[in-house]
Protein backbone atom coordinates (compact mmCIF):
# COMPACT_ATOMS: atom_id res chain seq x y z
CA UNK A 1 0.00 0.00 0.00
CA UNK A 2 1.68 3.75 -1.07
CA UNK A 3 1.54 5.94 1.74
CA UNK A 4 0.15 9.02 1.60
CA UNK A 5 2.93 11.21 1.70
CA UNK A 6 4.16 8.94 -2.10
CA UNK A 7 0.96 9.53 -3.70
CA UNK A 8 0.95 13.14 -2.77
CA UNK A 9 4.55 13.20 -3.87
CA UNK A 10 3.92 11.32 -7.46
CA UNK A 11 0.65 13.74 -7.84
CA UNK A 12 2.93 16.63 -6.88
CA UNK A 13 6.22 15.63 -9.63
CA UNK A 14 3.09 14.55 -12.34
CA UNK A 15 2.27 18.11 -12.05
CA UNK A 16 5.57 19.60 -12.30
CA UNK A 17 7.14 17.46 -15.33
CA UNK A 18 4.04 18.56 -17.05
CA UNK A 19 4.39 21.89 -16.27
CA UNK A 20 8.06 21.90 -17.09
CA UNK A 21 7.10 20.16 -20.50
CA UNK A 22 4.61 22.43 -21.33
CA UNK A 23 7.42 25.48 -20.63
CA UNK A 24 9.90 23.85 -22.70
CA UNK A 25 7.73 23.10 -25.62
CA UNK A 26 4.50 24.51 -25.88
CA UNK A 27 4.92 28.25 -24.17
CA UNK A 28 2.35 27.74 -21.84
CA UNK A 29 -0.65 27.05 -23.87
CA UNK A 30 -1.27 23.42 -22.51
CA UNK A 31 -1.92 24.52 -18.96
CA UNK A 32 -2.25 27.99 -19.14
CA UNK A 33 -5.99 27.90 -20.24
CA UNK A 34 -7.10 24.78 -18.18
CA UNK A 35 -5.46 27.19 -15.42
CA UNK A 36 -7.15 29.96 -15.55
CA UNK A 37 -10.46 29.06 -16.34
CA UNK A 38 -10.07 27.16 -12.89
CA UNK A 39 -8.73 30.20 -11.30
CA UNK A 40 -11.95 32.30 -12.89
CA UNK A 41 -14.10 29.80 -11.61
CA UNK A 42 -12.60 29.11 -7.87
CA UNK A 43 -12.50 33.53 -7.69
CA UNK A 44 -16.38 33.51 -9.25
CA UNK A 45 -17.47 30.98 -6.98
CA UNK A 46 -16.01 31.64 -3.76
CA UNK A 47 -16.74 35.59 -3.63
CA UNK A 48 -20.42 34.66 -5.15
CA UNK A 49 -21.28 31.59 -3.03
CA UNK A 50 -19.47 30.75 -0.78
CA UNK A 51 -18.67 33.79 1.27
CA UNK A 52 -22.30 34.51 1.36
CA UNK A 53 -23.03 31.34 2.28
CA UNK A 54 -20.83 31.43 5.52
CA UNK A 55 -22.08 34.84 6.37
CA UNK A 56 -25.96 33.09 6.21
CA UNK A 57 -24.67 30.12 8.31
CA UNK A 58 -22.96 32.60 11.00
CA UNK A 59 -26.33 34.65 10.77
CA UNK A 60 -28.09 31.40 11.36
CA UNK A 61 -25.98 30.56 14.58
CA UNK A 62 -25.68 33.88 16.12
CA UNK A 63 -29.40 35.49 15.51
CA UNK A 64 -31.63 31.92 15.54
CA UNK A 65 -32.43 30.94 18.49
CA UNK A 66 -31.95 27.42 19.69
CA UNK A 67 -35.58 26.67 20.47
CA UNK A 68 -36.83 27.55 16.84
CA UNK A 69 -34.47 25.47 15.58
CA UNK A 70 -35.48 22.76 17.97
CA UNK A 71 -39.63 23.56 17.24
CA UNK A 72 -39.11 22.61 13.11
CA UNK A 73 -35.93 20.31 13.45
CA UNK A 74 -35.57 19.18 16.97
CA UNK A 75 -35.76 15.44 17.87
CA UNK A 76 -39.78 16.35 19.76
CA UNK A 77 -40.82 17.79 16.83
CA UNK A 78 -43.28 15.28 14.53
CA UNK A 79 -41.57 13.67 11.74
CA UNK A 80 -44.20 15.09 9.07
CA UNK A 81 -43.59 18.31 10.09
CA UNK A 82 -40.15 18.20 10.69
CA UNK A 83 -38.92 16.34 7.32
CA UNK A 84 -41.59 19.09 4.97
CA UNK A 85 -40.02 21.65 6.52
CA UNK A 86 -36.65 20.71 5.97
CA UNK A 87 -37.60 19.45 2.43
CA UNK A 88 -39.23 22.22 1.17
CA UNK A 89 -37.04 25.19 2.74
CA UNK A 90 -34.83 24.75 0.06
CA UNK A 91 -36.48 26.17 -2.41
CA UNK A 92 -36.50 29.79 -1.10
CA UNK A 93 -32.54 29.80 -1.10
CA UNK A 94 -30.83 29.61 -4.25
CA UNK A 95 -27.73 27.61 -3.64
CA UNK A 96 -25.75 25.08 -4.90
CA UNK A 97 -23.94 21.04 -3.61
CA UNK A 98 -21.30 23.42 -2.32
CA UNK A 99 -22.97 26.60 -0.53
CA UNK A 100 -25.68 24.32 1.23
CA UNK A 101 -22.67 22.75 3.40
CA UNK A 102 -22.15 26.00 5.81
CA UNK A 103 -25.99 26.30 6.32
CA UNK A 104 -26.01 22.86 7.22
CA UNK A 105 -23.42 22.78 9.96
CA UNK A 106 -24.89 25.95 11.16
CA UNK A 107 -28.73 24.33 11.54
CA UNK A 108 -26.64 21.01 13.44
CA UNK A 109 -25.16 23.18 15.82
CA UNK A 110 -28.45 24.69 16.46
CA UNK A 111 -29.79 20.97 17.70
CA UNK A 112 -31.35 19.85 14.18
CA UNK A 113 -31.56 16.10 14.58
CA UNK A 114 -29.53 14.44 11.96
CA UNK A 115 -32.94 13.13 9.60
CA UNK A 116 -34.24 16.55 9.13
CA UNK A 117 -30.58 18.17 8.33
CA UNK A 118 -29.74 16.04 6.13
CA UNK A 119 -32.81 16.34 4.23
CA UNK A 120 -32.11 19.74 3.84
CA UNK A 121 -28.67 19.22 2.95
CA UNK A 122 -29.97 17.01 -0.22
CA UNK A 123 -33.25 18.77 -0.79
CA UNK A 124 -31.84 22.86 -0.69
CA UNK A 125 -29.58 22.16 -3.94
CA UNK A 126 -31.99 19.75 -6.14
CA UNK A 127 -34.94 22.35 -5.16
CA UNK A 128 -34.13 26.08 -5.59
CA UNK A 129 -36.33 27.44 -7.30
CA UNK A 130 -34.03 29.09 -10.06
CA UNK A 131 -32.58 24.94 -10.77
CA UNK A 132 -36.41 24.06 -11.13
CA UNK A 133 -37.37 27.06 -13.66
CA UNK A 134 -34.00 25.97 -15.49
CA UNK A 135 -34.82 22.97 -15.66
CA UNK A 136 -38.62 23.41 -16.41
CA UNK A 137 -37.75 26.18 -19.02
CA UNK A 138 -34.75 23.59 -20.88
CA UNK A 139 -36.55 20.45 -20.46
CA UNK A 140 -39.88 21.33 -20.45
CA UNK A 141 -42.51 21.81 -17.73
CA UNK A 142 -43.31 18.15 -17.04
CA UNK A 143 -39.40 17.54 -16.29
CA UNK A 144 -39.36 20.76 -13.92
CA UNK A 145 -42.40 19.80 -12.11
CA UNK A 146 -40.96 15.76 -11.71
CA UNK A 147 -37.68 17.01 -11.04
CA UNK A 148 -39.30 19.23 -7.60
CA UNK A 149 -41.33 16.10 -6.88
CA UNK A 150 -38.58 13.46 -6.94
CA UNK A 151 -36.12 15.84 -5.21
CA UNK A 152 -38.34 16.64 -2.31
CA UNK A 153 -39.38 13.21 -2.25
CA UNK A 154 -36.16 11.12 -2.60
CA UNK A 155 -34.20 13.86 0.00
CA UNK A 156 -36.92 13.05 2.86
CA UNK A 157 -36.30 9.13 2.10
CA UNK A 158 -32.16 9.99 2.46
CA UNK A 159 -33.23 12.02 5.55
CA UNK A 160 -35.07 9.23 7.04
CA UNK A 161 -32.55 6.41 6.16
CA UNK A 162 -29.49 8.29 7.61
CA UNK A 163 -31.83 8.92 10.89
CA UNK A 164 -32.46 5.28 11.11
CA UNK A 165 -28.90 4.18 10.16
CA UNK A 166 -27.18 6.78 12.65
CA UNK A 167 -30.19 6.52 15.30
CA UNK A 168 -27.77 5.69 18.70
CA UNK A 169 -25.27 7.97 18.14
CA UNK A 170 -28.07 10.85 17.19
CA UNK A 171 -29.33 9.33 20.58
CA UNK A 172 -25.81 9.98 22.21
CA UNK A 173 -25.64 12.68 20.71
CA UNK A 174 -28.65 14.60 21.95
CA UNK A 175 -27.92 13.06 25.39
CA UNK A 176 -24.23 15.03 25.71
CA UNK A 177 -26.82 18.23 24.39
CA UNK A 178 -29.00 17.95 27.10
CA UNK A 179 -26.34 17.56 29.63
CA UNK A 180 -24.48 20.58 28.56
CA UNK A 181 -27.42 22.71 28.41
CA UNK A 182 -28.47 21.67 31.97
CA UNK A 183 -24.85 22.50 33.15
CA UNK A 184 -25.16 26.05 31.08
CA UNK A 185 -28.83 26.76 33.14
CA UNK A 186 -27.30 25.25 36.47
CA UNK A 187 -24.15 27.84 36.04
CA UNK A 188 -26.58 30.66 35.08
CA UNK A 189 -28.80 30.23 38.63
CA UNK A 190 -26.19 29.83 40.38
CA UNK A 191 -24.98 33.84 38.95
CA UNK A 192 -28.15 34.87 40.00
């Protein structure tokens, strides 16, 4: 078995004898394009999406309170209401596989259980509503309308499958919450 620090090393020398190739005989024009069109696209991306994205998710943690969180994705919320929420609260943000990652973390650390942040996680990219008017406008109206369906439909199915796979450490999980919280309101009588 190669270790990592070989296959980062082989990856690391592939890229510099091509480089150096492409120096000596082609002036640049092998990697210079495939270059900067990923340098365009990394600089478009990250100061459209994902900076805004991180801002939402720190928004998220500092201004939303724990117990909303907890009343649409805690674990004593119902599972029909929990799971439609989640589901369908990705179509009012327009982001993509990449953006929905910071707003995911931030709805965990507010106590989401696991199912219904996860379902967001799949359903917020496959559901925005400018991907379903693409898609409705390029493939046609039908395709737009199955492609909401099936994406709200196959991310609460992911949501409830990683819920039931993951259940005792969601359990565990929400246990250590509890405990910490009780500590936090212990700590704050005792100030009073």
């Amino acid at each position: 078995m190669i270790s990592r620090r070989a296959s980062y090393s082989i990856v690391i020398s592939a890229i510099a004898v091509i480089s150096f190739w492409d120096i000596l005989f082609f002036n640049w024009r092998l990697t210079s394009s495939g270059t900067s069109a990923l340098i365009d696209y990394i600089s478009a991306h990250v100061v459209t999406c994902l900076i805004p994205a991180f801002f939402i998710s720190g928004a998220i943690v500092a201004l939303i309170s724990k117990e909303s969180v907890l009343r649409y994705f805690g674990a004593g919320t119902s599972k029909a209401l929990a799971y439609s929420v989640a589901s369908i609260s990705g179509a009012i943000l327009a982001v993509c596989s990449c953006t929905i990652l910071p707003l995911f973390t931030g709805i965990r650390r507010k106590g989401a259980g696991l199912g219904p942040a996860v379902t967001f996680l799949f359903a917020g990219p496959a559901i925005n509503v400018l991907a379903i008017f693409y898609s409705a406008q390029l493939l046609g109206w039908d395709v737009g309308l199955a492609r909401a369906i099936f994406s709200v439909s196959m991310s609460v199915w992911i949501g409830l499958a990683m819920s039931y796979l993951f259940k005792r450490s969601e359990e565990a999980s929400q246990t250590q919450t509890a405990r910490r919280l009780a500590k936090k309101m212990i700590r704050q009588a005792d100030l009073l």
